[in-house]
N, C-alpha and C. Protein backbone atom coordinates (compact mmCIF):
# COMPACT_ATOMS: atom_id res chain seq x y z
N UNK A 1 78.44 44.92 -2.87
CA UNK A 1 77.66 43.75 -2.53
C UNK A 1 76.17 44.07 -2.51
N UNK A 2 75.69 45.29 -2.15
CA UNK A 2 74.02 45.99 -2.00
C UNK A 2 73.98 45.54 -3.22
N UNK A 3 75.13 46.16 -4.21
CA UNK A 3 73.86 45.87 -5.68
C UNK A 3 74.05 44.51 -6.41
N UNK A 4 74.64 43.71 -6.45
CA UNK A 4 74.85 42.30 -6.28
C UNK A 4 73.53 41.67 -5.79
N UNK A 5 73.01 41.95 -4.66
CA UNK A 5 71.88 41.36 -3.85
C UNK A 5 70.67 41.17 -5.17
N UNK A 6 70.18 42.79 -5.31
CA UNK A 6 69.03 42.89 -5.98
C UNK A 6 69.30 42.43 -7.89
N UNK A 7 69.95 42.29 -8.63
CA UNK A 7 70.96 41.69 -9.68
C UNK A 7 70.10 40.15 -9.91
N UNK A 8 71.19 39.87 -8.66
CA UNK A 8 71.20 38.38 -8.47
C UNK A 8 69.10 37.76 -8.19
N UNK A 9 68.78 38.33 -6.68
CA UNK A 9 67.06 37.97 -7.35
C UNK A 9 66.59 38.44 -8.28
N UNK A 10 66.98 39.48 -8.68
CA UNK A 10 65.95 39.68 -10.29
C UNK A 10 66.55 39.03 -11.58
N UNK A 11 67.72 38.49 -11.48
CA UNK A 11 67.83 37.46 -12.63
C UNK A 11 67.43 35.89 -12.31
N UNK A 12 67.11 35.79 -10.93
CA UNK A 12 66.34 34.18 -10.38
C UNK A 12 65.21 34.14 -10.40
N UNK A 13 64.58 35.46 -10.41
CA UNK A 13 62.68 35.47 -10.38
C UNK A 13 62.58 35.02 -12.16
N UNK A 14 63.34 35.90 -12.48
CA UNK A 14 63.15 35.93 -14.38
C UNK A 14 63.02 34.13 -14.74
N UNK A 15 64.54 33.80 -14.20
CA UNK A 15 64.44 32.74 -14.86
C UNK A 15 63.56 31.29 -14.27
N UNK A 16 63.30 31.78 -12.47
CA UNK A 16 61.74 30.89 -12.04
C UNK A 16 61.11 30.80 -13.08
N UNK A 17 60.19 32.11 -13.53
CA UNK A 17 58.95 32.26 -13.89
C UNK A 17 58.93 31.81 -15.21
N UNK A 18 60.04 32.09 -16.03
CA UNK A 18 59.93 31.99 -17.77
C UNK A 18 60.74 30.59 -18.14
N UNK A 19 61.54 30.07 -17.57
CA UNK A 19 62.18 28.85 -17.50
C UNK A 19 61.44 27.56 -17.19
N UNK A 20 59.98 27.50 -16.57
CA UNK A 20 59.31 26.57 -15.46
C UNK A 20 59.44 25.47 -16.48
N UNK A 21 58.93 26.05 -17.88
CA UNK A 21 58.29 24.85 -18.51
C UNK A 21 59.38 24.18 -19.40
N UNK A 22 59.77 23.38 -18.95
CA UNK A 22 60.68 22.17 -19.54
C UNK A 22 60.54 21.24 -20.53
N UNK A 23 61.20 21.24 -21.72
CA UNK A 23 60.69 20.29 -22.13
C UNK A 23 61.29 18.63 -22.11
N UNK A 24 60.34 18.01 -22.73
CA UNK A 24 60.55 16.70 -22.02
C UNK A 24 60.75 15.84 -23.58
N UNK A 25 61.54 14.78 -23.19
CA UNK A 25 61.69 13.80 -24.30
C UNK A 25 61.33 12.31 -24.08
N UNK A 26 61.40 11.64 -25.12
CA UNK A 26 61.16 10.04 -24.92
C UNK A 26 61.86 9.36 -25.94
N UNK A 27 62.12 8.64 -25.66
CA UNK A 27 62.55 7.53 -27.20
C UNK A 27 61.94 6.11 -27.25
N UNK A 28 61.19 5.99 -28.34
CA UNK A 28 60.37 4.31 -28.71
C UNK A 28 61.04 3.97 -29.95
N UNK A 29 60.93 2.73 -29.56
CA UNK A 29 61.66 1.88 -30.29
C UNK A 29 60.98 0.36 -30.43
N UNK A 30 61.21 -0.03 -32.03
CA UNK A 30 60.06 -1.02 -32.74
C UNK A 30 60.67 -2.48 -32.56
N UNK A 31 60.78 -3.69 -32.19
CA UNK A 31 61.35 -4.38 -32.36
C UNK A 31 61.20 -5.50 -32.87
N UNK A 32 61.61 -6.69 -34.28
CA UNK A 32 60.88 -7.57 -34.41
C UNK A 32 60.38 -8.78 -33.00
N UNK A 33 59.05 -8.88 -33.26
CA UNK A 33 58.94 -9.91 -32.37
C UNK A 33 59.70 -11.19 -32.46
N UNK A 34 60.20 -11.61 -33.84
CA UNK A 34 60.19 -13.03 -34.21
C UNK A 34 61.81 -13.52 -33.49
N UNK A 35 62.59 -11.85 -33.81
CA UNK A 35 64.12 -12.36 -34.10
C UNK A 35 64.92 -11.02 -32.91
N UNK A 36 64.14 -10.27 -32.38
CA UNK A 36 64.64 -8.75 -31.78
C UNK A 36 64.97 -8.14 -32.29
N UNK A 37 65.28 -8.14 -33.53
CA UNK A 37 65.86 -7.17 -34.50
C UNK A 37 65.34 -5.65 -34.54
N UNK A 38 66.32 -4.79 -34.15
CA UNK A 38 65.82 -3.65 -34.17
C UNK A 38 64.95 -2.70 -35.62
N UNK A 39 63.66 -2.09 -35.90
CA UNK A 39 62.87 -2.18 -36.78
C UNK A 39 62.96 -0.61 -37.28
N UNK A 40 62.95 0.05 -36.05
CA UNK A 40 62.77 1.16 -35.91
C UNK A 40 62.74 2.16 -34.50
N UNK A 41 63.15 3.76 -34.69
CA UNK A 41 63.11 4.05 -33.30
C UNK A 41 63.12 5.26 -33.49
N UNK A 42 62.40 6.05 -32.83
CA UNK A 42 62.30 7.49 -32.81
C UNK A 42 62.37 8.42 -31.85
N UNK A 43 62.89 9.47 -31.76
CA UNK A 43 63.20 10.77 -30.71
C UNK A 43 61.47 11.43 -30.69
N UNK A 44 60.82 11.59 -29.57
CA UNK A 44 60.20 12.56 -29.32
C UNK A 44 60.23 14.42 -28.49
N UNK A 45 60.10 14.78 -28.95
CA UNK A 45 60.92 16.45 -27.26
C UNK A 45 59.61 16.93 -27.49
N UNK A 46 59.36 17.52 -26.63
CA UNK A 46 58.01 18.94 -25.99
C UNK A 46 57.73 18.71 -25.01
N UNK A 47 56.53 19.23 -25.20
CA UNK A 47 55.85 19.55 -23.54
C UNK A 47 54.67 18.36 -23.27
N UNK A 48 54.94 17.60 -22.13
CA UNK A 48 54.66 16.02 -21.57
C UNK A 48 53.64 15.89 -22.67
N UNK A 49 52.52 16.69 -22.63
CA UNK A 49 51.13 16.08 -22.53
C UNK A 49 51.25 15.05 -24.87
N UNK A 50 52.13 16.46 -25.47
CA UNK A 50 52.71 15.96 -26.76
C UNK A 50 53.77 14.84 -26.80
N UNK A 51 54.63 14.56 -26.07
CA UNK A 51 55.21 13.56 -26.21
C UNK A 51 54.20 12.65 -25.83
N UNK A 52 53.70 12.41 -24.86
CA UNK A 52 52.58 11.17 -24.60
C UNK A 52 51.75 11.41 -25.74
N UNK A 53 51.40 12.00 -26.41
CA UNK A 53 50.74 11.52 -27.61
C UNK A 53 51.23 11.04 -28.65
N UNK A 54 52.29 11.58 -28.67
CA UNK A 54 53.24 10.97 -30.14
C UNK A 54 53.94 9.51 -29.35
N UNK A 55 53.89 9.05 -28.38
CA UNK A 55 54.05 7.62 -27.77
C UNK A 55 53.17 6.67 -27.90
N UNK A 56 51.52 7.11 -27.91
CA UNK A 56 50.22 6.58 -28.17
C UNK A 56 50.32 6.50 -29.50
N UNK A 57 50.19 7.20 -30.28
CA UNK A 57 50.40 7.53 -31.75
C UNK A 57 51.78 6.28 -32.13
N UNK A 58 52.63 6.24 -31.91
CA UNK A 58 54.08 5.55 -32.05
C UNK A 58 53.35 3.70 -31.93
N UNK A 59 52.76 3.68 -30.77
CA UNK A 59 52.46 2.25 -30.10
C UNK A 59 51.22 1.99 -30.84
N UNK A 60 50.16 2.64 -31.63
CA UNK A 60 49.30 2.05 -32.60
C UNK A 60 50.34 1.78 -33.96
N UNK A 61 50.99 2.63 -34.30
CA UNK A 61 51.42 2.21 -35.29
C UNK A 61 52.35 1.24 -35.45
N UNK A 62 52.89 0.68 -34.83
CA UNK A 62 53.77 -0.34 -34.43
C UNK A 62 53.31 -1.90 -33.68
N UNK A 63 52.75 -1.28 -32.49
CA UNK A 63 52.22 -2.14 -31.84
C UNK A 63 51.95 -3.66 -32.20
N UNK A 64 51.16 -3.87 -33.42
CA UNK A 64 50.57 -4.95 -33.63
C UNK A 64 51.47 -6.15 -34.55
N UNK A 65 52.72 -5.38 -34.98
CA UNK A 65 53.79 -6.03 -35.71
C UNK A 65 55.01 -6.21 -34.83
N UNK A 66 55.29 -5.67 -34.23
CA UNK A 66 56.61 -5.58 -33.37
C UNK A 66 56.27 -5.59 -31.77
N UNK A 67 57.37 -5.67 -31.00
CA UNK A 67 57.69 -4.85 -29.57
C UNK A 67 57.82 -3.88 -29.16
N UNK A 68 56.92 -2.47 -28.84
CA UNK A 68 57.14 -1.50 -28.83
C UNK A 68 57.36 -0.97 -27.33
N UNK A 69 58.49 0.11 -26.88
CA UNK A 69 58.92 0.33 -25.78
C UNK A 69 59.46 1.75 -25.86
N UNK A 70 58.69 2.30 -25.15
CA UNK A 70 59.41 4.07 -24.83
C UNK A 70 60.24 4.06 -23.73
N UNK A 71 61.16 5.07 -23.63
CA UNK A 71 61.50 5.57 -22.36
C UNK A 71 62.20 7.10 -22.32
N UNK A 72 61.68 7.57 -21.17
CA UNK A 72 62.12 9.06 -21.03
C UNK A 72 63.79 9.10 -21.65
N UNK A 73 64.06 10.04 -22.89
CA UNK A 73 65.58 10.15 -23.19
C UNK A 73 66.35 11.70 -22.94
């Protein structure tokens, strides 16, 4: 069990420290305004600050023709 102890925190510090950064996803999706018809829709994954850009990026390009709507996936 002694060596169990020290094992066990040094494989929980490892995976604290090198694991923290998560990545994150979203999914937007285009919709006609006229009829709801679905137009288009895309997967985003990385790290927040890139998915929020490729969501900004997503909602100009769409935006002005359709209904555009993300959500964390």
């Amino acid at each position: 069990m002694k060596k169990f102890t020290p094992i066990f925190i040094a494989v929980s510090l490892f995976l604290l420290l090198f694991q923290s950064s998560c990545k994150q996803c979203s999914t937007c999706s285009a919709k006609d305004k006229t009829n709801g018809s679905e137009l288009n829709s895309q997967e985003f994954c990385g790290e927040s600050a890139d998915v929020k850009a490729n969501e900004d990026s997503y909602k100009s390009t769409w935006g002005t023709s359709a209904d555009v709507t993300c959500s964390p996936s």
